[in-house]
PDB file of N, CA and C in Angstrom:
ATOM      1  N   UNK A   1       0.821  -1.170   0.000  1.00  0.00           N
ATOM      2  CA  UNK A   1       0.000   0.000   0.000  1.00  0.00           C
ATOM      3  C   UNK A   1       0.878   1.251   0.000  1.00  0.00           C
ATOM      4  N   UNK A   2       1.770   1.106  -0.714  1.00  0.00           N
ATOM      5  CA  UNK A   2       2.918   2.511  -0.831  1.00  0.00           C
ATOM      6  C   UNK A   2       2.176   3.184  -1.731  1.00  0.00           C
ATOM      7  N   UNK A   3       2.469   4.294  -1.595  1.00  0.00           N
ATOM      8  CA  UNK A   3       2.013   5.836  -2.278  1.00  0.00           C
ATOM      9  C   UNK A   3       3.468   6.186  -2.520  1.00  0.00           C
ATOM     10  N   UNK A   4       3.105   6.964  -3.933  1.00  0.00           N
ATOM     11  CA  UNK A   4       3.784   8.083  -4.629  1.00  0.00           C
ATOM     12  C   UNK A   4       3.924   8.753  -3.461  1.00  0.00           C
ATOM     13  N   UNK A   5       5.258   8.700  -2.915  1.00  0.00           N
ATOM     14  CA  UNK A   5       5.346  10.190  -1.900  1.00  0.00           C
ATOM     15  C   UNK A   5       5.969  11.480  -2.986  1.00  0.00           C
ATOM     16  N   UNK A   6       5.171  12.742  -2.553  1.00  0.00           N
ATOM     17  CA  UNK A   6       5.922  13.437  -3.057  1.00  0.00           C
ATOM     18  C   UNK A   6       6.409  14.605  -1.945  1.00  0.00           C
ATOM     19  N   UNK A   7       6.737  15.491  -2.785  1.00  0.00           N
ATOM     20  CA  UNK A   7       7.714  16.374  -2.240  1.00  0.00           C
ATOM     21  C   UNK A   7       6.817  17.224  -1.153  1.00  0.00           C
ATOM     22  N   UNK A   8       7.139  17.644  -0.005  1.00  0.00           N
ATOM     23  CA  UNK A   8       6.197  18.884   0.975  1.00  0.00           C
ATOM     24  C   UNK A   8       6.792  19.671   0.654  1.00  0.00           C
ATOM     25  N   UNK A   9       6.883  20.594   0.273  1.00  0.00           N
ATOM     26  CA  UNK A   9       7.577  22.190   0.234  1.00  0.00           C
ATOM     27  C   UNK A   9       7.012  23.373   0.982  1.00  0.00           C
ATOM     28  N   UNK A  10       5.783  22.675   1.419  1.00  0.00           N
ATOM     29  CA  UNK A  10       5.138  24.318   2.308  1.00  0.00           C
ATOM     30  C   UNK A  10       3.952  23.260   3.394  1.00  0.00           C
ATOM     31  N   UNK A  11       3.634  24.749   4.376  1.00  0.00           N
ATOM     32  CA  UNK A  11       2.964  23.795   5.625  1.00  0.00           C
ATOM     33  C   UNK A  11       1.889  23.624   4.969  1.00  0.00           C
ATOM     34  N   UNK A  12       1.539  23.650   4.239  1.00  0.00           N
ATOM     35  CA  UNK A  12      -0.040  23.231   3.891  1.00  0.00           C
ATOM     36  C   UNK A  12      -0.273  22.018   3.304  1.00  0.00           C
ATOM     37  N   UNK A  13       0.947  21.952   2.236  1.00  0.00           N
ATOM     38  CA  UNK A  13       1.814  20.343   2.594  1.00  0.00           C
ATOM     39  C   UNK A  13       1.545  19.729   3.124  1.00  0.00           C
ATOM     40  N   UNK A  14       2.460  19.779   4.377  1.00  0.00           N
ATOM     41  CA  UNK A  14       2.440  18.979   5.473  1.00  0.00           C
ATOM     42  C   UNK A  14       1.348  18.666   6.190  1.00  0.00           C
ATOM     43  N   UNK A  15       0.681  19.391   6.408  1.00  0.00           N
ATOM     44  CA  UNK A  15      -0.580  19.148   7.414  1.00  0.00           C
ATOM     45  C   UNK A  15      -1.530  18.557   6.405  1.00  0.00           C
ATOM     46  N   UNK A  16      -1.539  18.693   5.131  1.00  0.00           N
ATOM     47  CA  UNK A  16      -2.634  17.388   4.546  1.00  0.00           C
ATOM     48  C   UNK A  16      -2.164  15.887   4.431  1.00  0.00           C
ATOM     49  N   UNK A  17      -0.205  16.293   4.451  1.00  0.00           N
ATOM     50  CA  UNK A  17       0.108  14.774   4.453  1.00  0.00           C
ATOM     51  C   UNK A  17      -0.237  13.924   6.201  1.00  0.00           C
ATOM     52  N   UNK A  18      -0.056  15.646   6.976  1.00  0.00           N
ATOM     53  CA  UNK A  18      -0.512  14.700   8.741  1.00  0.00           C
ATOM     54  C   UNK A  18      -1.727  14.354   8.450  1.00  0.00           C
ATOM     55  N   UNK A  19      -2.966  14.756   7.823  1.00  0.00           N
ATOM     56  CA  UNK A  19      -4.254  14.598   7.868  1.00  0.00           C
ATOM     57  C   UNK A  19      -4.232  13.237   7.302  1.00  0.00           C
ATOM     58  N   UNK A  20      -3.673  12.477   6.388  1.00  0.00           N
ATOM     59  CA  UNK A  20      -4.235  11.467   5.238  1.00  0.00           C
ATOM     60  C   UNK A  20      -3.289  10.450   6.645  1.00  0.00           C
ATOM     61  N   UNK A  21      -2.184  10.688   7.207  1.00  0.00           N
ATOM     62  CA  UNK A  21      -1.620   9.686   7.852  1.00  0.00           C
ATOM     63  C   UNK A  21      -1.987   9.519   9.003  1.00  0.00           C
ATOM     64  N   UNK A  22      -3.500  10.541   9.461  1.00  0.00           N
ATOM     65  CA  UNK A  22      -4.133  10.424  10.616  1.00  0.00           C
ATOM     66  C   UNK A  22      -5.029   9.208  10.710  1.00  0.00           C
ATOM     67  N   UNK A  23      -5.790   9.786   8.843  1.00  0.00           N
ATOM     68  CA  UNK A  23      -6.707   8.902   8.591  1.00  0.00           C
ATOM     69  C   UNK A  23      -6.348   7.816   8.515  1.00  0.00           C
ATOM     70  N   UNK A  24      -5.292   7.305   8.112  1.00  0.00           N
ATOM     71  CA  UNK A  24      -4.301   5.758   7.616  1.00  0.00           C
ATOM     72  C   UNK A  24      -4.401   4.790   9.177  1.00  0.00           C
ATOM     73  N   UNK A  25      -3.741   5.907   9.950  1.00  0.00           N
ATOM     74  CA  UNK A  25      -3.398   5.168  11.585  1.00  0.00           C
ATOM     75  C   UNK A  25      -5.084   4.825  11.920  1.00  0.00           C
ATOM     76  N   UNK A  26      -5.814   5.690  12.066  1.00  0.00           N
ATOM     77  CA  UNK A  26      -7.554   5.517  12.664  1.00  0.00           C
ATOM     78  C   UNK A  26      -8.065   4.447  11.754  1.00  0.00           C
ATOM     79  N   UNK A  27      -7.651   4.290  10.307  1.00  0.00           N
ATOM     80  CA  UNK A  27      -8.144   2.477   9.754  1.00  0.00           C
ATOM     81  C   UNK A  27      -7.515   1.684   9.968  1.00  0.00           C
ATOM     82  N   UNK A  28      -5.980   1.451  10.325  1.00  0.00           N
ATOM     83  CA  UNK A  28      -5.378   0.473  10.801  1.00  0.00           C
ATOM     84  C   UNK A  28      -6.034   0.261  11.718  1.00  0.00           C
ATOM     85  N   UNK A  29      -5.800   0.921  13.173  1.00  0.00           N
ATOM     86  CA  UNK A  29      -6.485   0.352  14.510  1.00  0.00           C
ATOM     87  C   UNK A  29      -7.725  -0.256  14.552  1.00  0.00           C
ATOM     88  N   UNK A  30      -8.404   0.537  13.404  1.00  0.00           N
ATOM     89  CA  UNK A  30     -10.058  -0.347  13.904  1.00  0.00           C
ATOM     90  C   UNK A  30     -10.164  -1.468  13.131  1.00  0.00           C
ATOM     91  N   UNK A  31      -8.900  -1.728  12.232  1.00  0.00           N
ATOM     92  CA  UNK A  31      -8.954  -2.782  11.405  1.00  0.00           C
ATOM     93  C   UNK A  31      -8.127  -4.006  12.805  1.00  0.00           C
ATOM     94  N   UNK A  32      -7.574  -3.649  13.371  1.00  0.00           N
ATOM     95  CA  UNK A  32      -6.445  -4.536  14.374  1.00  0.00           C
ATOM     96  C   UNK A  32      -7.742  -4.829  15.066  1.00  0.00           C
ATOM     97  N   UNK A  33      -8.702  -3.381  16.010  1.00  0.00           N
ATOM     98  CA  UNK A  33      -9.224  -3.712  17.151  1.00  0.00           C
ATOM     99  C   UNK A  33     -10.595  -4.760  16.655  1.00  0.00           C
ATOM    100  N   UNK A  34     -11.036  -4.845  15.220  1.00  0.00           N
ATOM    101  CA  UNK A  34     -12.325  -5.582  15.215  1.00  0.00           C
ATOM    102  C   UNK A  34     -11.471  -6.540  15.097  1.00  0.00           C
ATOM    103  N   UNK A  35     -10.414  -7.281  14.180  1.00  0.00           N
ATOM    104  CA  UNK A  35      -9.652  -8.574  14.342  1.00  0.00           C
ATOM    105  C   UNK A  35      -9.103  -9.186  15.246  1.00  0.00           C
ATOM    106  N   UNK A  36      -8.719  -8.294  16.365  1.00  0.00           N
ATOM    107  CA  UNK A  36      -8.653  -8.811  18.222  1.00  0.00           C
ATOM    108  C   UNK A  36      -9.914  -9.433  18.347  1.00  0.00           C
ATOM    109  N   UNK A  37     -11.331  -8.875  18.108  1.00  0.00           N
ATOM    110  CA  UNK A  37     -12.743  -9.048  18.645  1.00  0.00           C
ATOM    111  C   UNK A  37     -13.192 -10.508  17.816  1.00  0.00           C
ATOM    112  N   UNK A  38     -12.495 -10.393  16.703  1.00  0.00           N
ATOM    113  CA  UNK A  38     -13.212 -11.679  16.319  1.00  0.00           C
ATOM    114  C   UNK A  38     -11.924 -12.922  16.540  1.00  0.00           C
ATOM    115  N   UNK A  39     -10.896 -12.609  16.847  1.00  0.00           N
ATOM    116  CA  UNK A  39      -9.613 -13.554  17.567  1.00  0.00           C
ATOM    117  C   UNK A  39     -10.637 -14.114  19.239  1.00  0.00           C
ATOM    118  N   UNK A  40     -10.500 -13.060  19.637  1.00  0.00           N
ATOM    119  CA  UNK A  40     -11.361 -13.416  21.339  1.00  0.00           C
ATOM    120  C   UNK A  40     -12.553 -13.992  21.521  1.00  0.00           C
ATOM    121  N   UNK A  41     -13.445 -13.874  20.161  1.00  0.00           N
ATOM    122  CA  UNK A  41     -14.732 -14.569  19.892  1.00  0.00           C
ATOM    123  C   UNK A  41     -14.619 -16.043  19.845  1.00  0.00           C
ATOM    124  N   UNK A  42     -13.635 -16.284  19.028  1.00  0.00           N
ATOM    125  CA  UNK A  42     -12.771 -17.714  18.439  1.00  0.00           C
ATOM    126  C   UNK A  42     -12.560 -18.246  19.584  1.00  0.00           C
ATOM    127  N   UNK A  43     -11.740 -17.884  20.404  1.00  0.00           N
ATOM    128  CA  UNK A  43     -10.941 -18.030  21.721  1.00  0.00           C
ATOM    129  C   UNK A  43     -12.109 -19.023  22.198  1.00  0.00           C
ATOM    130  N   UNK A  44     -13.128 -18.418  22.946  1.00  0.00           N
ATOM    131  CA  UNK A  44     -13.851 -18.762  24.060  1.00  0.00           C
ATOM    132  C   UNK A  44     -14.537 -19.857  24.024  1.00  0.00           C
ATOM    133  N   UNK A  45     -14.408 -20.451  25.258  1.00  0.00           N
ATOM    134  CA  UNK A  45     -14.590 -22.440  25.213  1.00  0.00           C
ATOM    135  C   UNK A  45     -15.386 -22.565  24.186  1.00  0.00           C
ATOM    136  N   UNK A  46     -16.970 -22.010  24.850  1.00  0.00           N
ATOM    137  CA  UNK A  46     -17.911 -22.054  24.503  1.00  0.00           C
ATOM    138  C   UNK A  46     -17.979 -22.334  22.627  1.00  0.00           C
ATOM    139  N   UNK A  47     -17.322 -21.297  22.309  1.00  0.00           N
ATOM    140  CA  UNK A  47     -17.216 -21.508  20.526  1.00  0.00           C
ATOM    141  C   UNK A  47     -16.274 -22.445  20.121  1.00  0.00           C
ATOM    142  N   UNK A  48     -14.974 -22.409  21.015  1.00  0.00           N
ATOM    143  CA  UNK A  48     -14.521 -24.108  20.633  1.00  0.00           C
ATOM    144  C   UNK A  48     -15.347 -24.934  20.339  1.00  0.00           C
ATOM    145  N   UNK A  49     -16.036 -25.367  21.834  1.00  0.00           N
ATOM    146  CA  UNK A  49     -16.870 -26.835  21.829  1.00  0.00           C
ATOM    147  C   UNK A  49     -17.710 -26.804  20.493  1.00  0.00           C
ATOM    148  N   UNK A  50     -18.440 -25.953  20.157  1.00  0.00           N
ATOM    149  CA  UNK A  50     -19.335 -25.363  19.220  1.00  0.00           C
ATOM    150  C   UNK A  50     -18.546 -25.695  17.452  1.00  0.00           C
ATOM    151  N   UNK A  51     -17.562 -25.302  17.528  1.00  0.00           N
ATOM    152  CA  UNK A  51     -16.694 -25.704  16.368  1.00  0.00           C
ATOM    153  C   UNK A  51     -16.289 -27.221  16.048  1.00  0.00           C
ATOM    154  N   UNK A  52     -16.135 -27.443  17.309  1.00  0.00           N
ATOM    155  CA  UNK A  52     -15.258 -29.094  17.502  1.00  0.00           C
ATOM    156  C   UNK A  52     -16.495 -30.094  16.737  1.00  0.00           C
ATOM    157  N   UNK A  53     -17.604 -29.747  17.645  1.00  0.00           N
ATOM    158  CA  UNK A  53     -19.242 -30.952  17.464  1.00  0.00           C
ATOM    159  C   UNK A  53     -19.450 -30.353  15.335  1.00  0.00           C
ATOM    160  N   UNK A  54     -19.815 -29.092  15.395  1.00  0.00           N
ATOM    161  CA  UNK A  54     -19.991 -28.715  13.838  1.00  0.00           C
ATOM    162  C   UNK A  54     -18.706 -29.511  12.907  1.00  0.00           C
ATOM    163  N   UNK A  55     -17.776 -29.851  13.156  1.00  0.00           N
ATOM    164  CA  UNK A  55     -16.794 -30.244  12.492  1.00  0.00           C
ATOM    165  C   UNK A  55     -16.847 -32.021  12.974  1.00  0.00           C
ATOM    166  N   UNK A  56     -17.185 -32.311  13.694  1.00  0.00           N
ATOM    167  CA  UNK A  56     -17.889 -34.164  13.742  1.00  0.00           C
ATOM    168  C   UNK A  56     -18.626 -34.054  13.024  1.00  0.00           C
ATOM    169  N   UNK A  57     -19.694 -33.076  13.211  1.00  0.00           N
ATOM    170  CA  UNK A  57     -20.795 -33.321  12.424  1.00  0.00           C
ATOM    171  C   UNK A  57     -20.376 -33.529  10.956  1.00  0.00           C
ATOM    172  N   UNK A  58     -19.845 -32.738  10.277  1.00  0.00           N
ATOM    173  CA  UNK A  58     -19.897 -32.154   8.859  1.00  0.00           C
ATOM    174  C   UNK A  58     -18.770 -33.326   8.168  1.00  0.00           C
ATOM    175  N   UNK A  59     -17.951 -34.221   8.863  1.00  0.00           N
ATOM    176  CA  UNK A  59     -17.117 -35.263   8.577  1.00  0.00           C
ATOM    177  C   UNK A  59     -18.150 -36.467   8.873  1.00  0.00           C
ATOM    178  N   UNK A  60     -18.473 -37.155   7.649  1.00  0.00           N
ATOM    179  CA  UNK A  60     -19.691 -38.161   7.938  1.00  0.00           C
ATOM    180  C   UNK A  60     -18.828 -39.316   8.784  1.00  0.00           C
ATOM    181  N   UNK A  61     -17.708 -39.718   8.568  1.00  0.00           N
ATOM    182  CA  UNK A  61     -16.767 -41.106   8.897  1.00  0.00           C
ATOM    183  C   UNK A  61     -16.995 -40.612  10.156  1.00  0.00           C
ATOM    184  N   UNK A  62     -16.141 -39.789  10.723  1.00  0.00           N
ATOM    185  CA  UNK A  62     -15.939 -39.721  11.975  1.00  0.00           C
ATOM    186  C   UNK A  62     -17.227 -38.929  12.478  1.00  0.00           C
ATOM    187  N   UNK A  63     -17.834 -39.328  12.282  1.00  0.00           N
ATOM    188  CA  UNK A  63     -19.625 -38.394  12.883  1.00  0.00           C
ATOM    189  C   UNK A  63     -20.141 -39.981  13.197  1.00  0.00           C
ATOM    190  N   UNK A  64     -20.049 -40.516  12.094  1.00  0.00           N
ATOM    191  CA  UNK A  64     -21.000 -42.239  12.095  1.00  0.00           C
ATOM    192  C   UNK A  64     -19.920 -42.968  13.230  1.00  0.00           C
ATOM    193  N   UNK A  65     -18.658 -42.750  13.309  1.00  0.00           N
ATOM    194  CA  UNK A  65     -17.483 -43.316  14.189  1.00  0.00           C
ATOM    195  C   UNK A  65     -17.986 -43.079  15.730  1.00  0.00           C
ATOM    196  N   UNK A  66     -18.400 -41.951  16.112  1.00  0.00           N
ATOM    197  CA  UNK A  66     -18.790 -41.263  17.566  1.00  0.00           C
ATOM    198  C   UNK A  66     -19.676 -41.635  18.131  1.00  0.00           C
ATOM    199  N   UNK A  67     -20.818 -41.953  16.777  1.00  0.00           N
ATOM    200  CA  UNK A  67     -22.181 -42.204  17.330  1.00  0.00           C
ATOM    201  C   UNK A  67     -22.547 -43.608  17.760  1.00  0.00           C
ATOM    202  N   UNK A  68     -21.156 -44.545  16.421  1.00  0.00           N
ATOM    203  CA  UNK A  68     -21.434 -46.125  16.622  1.00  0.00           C
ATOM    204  C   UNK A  68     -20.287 -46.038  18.269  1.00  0.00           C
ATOM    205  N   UNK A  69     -19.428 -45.686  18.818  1.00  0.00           N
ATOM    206  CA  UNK A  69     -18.610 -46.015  19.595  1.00  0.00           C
ATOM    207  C   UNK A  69     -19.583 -45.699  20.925  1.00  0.00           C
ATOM    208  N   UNK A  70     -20.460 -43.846  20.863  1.00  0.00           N
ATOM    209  CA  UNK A  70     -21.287 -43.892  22.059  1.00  0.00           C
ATOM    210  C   UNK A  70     -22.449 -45.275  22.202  1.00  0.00           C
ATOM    211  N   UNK A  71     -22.865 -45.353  21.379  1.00  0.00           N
ATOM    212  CA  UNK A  71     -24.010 -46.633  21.034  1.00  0.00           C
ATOM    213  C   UNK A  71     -22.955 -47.615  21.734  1.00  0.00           C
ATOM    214  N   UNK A  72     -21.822 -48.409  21.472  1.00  0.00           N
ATOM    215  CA  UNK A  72     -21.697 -49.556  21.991  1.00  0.00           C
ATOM    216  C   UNK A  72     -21.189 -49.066  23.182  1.00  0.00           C
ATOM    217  N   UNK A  73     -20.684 -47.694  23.994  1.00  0.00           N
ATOM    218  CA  UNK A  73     -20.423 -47.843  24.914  1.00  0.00           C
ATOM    219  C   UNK A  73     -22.126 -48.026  26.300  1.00  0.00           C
ATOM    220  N   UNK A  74     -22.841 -47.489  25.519  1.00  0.00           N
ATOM    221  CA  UNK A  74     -24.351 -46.914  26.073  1.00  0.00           C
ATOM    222  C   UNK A  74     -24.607 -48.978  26.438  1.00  0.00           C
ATOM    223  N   UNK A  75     -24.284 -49.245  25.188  1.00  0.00           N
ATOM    224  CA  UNK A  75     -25.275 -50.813  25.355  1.00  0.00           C
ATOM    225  C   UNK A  75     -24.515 -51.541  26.193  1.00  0.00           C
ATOM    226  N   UNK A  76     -23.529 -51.337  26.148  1.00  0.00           N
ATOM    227  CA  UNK A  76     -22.313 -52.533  26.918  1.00  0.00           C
ATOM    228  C   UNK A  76     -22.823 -52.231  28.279  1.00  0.00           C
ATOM    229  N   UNK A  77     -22.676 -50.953  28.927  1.00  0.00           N
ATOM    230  CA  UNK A  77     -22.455 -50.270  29.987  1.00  0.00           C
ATOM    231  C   UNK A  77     -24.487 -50.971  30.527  1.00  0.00           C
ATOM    232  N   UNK A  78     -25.817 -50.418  29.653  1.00  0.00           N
ATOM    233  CA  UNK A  78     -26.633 -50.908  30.093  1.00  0.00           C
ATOM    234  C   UNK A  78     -26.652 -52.439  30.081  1.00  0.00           C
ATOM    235  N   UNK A  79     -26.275 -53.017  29.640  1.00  0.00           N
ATOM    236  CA  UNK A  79     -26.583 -54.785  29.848  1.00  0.00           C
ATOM    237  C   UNK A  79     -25.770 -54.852  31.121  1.00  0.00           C
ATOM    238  N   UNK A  80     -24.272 -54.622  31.519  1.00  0.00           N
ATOM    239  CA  UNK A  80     -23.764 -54.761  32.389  1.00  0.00           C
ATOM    240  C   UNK A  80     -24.666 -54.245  33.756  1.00  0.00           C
ATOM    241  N   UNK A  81     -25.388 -53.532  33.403  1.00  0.00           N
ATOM    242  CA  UNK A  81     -26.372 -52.883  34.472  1.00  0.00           C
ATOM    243  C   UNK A  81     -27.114 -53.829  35.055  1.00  0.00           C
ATOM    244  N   UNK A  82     -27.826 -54.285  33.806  1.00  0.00           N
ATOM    245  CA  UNK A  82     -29.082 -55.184  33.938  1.00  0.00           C
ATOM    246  C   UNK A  82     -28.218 -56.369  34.375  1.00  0.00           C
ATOM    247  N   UNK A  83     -27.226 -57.197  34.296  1.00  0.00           N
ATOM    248  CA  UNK A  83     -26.767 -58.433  34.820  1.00  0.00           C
ATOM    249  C   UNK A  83     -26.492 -57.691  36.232  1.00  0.00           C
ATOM    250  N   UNK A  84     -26.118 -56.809  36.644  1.00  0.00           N
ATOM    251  CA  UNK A  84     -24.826 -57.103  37.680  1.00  0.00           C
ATOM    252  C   UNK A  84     -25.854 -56.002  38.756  1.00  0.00           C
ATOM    253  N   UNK A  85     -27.014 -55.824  38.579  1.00  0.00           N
ATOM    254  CA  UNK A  85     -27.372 -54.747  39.296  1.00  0.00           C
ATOM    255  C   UNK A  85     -26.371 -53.742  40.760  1.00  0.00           C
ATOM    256  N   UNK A  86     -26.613 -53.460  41.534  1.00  0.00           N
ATOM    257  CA  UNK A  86     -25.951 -52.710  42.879  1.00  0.00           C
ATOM    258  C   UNK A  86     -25.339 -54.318  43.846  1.00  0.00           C
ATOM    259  N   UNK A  87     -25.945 -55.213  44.028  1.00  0.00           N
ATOM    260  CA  UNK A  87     -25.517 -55.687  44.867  1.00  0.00           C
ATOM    261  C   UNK A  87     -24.565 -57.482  44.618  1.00  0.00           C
ATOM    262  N   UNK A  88     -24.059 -56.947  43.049  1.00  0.00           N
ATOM    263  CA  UNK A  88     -23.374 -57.908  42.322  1.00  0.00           C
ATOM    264  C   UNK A  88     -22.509 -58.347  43.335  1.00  0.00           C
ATOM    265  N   UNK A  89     -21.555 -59.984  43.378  1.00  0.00           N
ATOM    266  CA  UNK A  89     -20.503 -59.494  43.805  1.00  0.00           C
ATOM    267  C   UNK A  89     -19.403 -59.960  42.857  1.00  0.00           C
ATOM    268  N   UNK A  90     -18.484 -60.504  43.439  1.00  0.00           N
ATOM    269  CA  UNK A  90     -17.175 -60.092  42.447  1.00  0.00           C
ATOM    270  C   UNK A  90     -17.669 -60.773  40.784  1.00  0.00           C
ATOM    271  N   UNK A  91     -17.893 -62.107  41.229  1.00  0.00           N
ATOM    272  CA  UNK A  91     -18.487 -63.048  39.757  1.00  0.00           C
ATOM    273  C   UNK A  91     -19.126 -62.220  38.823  1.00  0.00           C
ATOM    274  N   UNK A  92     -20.155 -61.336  39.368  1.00  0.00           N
ATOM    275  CA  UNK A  92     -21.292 -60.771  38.736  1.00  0.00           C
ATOM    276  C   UNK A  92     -20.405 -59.881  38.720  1.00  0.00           C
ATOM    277  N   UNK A  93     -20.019 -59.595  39.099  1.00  0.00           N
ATOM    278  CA  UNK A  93     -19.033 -57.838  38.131  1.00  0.00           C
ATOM    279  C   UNK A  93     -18.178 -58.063  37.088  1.00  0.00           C
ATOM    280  N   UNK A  94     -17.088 -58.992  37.436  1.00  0.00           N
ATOM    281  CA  UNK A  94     -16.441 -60.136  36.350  1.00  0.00           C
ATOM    282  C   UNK A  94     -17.446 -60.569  35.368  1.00  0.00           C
ATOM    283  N   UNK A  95     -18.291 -61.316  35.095  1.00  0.00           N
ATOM    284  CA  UNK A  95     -19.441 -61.065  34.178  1.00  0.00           C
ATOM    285  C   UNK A  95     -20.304 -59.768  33.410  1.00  0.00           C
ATOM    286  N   UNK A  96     -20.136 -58.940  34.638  1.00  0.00           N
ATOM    287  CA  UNK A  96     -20.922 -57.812  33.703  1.00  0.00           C
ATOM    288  C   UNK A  96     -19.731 -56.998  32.995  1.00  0.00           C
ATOM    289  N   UNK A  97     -18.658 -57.119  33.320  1.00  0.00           N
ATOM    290  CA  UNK A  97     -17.630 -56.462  32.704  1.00  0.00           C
ATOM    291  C   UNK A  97     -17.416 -57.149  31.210  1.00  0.00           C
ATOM    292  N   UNK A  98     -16.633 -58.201  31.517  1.00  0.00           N
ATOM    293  CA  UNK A  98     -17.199 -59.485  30.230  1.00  0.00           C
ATOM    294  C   UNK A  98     -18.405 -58.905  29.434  1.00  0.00           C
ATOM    295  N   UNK A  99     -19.557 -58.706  29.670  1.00  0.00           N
ATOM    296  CA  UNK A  99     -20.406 -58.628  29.067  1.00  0.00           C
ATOM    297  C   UNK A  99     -20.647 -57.083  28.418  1.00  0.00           C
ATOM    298  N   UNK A 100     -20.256 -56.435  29.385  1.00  0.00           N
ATOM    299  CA  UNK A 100     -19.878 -54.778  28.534  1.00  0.00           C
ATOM    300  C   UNK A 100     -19.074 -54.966  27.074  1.00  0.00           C
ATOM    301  N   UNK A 101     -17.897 -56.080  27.715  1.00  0.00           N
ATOM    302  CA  UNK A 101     -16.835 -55.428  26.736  1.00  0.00           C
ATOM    303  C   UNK A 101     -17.335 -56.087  25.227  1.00  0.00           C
ATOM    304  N   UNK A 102     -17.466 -57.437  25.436  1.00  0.00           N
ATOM    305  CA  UNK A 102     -18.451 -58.016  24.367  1.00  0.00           C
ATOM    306  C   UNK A 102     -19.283 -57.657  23.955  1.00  0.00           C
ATOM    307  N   UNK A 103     -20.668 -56.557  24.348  1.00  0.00           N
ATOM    308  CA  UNK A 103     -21.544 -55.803  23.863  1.00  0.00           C
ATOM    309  C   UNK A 103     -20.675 -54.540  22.944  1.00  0.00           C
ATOM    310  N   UNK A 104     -19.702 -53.622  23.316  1.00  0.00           N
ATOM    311  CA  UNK A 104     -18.930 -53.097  22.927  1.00  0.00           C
ATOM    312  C   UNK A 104     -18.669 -53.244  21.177  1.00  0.00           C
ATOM    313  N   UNK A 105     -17.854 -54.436  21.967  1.00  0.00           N
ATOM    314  CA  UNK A 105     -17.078 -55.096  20.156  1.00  0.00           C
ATOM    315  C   UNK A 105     -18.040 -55.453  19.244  1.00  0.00           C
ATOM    316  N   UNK A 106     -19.217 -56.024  19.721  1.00  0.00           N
ATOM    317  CA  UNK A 106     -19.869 -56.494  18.671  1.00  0.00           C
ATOM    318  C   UNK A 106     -20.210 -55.583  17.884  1.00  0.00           C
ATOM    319  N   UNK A 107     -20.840 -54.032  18.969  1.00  0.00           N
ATOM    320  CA  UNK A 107     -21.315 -53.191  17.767  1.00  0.00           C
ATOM    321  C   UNK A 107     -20.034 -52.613  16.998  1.00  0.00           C
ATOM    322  N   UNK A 108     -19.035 -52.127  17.427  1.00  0.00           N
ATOM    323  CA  UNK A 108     -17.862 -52.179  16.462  1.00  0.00           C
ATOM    324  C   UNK A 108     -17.529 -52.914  15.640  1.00  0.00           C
ATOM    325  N   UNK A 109     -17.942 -54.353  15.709  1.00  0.00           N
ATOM    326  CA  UNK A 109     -17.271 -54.907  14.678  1.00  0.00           C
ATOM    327  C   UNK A 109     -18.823 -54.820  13.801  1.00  0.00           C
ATOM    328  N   UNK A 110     -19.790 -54.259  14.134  1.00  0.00           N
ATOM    329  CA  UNK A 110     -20.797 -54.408  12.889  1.00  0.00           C
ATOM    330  C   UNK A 110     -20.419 -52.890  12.250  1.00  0.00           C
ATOM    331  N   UNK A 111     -19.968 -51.640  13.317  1.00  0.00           N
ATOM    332  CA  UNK A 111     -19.819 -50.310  12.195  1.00  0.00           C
ATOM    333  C   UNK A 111     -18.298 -50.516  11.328  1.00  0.00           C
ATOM    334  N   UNK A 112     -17.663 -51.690  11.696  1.00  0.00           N
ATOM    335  CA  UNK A 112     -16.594 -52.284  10.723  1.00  0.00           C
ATOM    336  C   UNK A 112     -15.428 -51.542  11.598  1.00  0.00           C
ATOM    337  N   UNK A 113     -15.519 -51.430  13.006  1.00  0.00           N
ATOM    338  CA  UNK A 113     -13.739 -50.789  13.525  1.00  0.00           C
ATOM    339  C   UNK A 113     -13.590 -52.127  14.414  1.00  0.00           C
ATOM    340  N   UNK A 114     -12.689 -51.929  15.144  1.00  0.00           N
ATOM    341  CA  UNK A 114     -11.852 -52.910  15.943  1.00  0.00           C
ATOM    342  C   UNK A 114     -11.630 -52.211  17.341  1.00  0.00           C
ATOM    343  N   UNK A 115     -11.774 -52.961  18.405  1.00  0.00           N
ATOM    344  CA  UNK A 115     -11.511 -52.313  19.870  1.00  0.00           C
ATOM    345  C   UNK A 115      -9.994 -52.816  19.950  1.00  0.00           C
ATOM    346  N   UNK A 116      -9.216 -51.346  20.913  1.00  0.00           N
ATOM    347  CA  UNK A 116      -7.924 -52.435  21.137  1.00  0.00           C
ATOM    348  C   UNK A 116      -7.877 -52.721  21.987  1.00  0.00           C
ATOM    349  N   UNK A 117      -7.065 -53.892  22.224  1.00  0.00           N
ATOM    350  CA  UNK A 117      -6.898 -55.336  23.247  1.00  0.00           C
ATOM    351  C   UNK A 117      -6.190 -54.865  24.312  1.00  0.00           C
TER     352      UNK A 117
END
């Protein structure tokens, strides 16, 4: 954004070149201070989290990946419920664990991923 500078030879000169480099500095800043405002907008958790979920979303693999992994964690976790209720004891927890992790894999291995071992 260079300009033809030319020559000042008299104050009248000068004071229109202070005037145009007044105006120059007063659009820089409000050009800096709204790009701080939308930097600090970005910033805040809130629009993270907001960015992070819109960007699962909008990636179908890893959107269908989240939803099949919550699903087998949801089913594993409820069957283990239903076997092992509050007053399981060790067997029945050993079983409902077993039975989580196997509820788990299966639905993974039907959205086609693999749990690791």
């Amino acid at each position: 954004m260079k300009e033809k500078k030319e020559k000042i030879t008299g104050l009248k000169d000068l004071q229109q070149e202070l005037q145009k480099l007044e105006a120059r500095r007063v659009a820089l800043e409000s050009g800096i201070s709204d790009d701080f405002k939308v930097i600090l907008q970005d910033l805040k958790p809130s629009t993270l989290i907001k960015n992070t979920f819109r960007e699962v979303g909008s990636s179908s693999d890893l959107g269908k990946m989240v939803v099949r992994l919550a699903l087998g964690l949801g089913v594993g976790y409820f069957s283990k419920r239903l076997i092992t209720r509050k007053s399981a004891g060790m067997w029945g927890k050993a079983i409902g664990a077993a039975l989580q992790y196997g509820m788990m894999a299966l639905v993974a291995r039907k959205s086609g991923h693999k749990l690791p071992r």
